[in-house]
N, C-alpha and C. Protein backbone atom coordinates (compact mmCIF):
# COMPACT_ATOMS: atom_id res chain seq x y z
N UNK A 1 -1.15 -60.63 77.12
CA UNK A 1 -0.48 -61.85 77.51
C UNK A 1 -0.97 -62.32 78.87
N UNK A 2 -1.23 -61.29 80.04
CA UNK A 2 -1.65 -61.93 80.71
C UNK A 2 -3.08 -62.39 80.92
N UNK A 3 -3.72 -61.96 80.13
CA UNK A 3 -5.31 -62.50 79.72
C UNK A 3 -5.59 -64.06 79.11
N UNK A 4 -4.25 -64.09 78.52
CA UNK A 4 -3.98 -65.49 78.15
C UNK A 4 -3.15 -66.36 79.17
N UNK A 5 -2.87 -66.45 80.46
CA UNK A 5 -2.11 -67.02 81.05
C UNK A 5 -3.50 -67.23 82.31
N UNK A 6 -4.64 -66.41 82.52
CA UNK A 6 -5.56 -66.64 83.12
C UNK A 6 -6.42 -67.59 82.91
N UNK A 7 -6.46 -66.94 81.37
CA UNK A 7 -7.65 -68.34 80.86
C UNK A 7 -7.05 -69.42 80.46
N UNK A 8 -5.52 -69.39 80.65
CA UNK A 8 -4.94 -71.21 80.52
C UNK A 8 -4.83 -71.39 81.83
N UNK A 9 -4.93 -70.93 82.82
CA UNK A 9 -5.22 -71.29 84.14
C UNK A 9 -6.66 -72.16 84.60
N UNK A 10 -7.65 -71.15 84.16
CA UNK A 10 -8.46 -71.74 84.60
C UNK A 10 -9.60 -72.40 83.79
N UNK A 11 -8.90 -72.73 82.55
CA UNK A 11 -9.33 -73.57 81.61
C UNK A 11 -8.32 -74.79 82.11
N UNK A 12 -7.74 -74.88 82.68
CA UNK A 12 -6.36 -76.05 83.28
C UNK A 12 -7.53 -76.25 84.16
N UNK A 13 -8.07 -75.31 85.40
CA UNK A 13 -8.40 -76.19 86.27
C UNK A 13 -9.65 -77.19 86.28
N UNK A 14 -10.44 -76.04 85.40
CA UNK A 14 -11.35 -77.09 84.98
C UNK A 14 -11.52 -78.44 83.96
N UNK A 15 -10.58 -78.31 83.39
CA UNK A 15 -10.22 -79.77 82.97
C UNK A 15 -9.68 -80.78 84.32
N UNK A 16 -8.81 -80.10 85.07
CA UNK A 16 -8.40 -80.96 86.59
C UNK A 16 -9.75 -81.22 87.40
N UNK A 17 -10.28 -80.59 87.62
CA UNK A 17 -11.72 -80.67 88.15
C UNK A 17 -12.66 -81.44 87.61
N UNK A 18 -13.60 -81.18 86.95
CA UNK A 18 -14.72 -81.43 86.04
C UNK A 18 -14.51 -82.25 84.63
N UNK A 19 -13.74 -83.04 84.36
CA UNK A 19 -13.51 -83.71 83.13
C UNK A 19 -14.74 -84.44 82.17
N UNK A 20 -15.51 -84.19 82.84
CA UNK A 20 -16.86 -84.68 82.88
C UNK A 20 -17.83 -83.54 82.39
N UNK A 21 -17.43 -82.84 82.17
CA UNK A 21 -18.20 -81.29 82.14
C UNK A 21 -17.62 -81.25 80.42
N UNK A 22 -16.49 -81.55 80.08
CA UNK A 22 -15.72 -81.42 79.08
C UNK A 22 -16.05 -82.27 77.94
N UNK A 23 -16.14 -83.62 78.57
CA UNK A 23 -16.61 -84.53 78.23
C UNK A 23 -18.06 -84.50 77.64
N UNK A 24 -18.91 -83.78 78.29
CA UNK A 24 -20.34 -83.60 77.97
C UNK A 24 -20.71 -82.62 76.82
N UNK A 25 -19.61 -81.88 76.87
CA UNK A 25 -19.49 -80.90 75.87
C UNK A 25 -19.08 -81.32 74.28
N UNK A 26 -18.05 -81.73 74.48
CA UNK A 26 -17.44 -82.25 73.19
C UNK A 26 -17.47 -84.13 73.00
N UNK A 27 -17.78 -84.87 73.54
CA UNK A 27 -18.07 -86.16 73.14
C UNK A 27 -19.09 -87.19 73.21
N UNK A 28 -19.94 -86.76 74.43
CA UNK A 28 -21.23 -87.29 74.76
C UNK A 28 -21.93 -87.25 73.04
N UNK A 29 -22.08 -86.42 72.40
CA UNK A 29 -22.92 -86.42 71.13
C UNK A 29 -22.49 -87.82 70.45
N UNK A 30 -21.46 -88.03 70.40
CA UNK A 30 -21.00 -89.04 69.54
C UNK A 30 -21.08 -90.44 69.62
N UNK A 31 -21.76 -90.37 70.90
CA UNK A 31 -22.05 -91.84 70.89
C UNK A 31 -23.46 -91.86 71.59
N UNK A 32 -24.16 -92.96 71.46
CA UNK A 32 -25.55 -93.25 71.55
C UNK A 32 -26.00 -93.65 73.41
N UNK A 33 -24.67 -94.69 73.46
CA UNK A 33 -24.90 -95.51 74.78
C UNK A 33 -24.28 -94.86 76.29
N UNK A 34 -23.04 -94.32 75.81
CA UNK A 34 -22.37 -93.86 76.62
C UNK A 34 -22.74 -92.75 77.74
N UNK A 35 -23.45 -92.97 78.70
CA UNK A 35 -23.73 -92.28 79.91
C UNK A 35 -22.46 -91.02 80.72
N UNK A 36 -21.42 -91.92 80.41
CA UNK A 36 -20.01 -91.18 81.56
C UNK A 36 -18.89 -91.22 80.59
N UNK A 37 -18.05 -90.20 81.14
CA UNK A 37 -16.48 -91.10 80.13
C UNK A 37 -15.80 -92.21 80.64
N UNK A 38 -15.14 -92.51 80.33
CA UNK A 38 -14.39 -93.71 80.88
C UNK A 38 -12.90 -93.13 80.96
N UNK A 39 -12.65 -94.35 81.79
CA UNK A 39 -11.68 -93.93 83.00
C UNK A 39 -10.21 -93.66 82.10
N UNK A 40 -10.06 -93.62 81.06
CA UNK A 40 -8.56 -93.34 80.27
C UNK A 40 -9.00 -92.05 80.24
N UNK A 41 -10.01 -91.73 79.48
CA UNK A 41 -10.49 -90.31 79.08
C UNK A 41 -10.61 -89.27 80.10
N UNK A 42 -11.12 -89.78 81.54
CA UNK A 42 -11.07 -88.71 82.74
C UNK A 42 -9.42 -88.50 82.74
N UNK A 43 -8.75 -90.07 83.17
CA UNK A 43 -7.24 -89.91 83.29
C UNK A 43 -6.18 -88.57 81.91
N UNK A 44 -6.59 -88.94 81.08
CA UNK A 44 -5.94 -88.26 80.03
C UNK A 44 -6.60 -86.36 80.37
N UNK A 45 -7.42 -86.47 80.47
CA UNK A 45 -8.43 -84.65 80.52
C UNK A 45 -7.65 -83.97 81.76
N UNK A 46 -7.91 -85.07 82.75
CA UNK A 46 -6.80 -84.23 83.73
C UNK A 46 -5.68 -83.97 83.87
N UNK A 47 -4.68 -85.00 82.97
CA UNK A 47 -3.22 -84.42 82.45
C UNK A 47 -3.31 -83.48 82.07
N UNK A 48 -4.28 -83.14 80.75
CA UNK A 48 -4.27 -82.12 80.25
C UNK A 48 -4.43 -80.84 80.60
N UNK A 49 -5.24 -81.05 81.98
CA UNK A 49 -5.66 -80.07 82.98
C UNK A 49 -4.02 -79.42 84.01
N UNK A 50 -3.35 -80.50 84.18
CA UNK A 50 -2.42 -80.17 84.94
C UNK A 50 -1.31 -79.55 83.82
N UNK A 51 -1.26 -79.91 82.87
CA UNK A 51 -0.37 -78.96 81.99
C UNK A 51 -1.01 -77.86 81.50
N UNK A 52 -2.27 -77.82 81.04
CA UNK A 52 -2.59 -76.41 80.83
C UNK A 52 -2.42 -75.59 82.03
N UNK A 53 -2.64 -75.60 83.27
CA UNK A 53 -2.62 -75.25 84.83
C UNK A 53 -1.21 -74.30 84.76
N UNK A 54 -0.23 -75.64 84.95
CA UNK A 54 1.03 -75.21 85.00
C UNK A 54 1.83 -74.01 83.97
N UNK A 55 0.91 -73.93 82.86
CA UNK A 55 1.39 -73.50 81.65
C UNK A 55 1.12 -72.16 81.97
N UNK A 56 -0.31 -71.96 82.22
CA UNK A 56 -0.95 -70.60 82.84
C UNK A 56 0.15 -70.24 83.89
N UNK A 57 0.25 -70.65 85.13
CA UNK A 57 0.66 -70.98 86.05
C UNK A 57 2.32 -69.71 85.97
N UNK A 58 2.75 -70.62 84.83
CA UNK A 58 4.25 -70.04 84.31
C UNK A 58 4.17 -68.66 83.65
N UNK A 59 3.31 -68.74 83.19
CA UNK A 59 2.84 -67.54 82.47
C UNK A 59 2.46 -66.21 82.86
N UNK A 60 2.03 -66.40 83.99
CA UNK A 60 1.73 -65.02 85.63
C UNK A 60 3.12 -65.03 86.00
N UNK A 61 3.42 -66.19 85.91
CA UNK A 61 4.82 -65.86 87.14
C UNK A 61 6.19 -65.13 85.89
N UNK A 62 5.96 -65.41 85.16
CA UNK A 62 6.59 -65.05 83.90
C UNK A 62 6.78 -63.18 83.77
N UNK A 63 5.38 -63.13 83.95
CA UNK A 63 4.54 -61.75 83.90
C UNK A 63 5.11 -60.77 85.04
N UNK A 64 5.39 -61.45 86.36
CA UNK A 64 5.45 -61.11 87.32
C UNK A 64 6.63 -60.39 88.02
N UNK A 65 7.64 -61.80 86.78
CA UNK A 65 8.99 -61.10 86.91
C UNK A 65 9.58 -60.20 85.76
């Protein structure tokens, strides 16, 4: 369990960080023109980043107590 509360940590942060890294990974293929993501898609990756974060986050502290 806590192996899983690490890597939702810092799979959180790098979505908060690097959305662009994520982006390159899983959606760049799919389109022809598209150079960058656009700005909903950074906005949305880093929500996702801050709840996976927090989730990890809870999950140590969970552990802890």
């Amino acid at each position: 369990m806590a192996i899983l509360a690490v890597v939702l940590t810092l799979f959180g942060l790098l979505l908060l960080i690097k959305p662009s890294v994520i982006w390159t990974i899983t959606e760049s293929w799919k389109s022809n023109d598209a150079t960058e993501p656009s700005d909903l898609y950074i906005w949305s990756t880093r929500f996702g980043g801050i709840m996976c974060t927090l989730a990890g986050v809870a999950g140590i502290i969970a552990l802890l107590l």
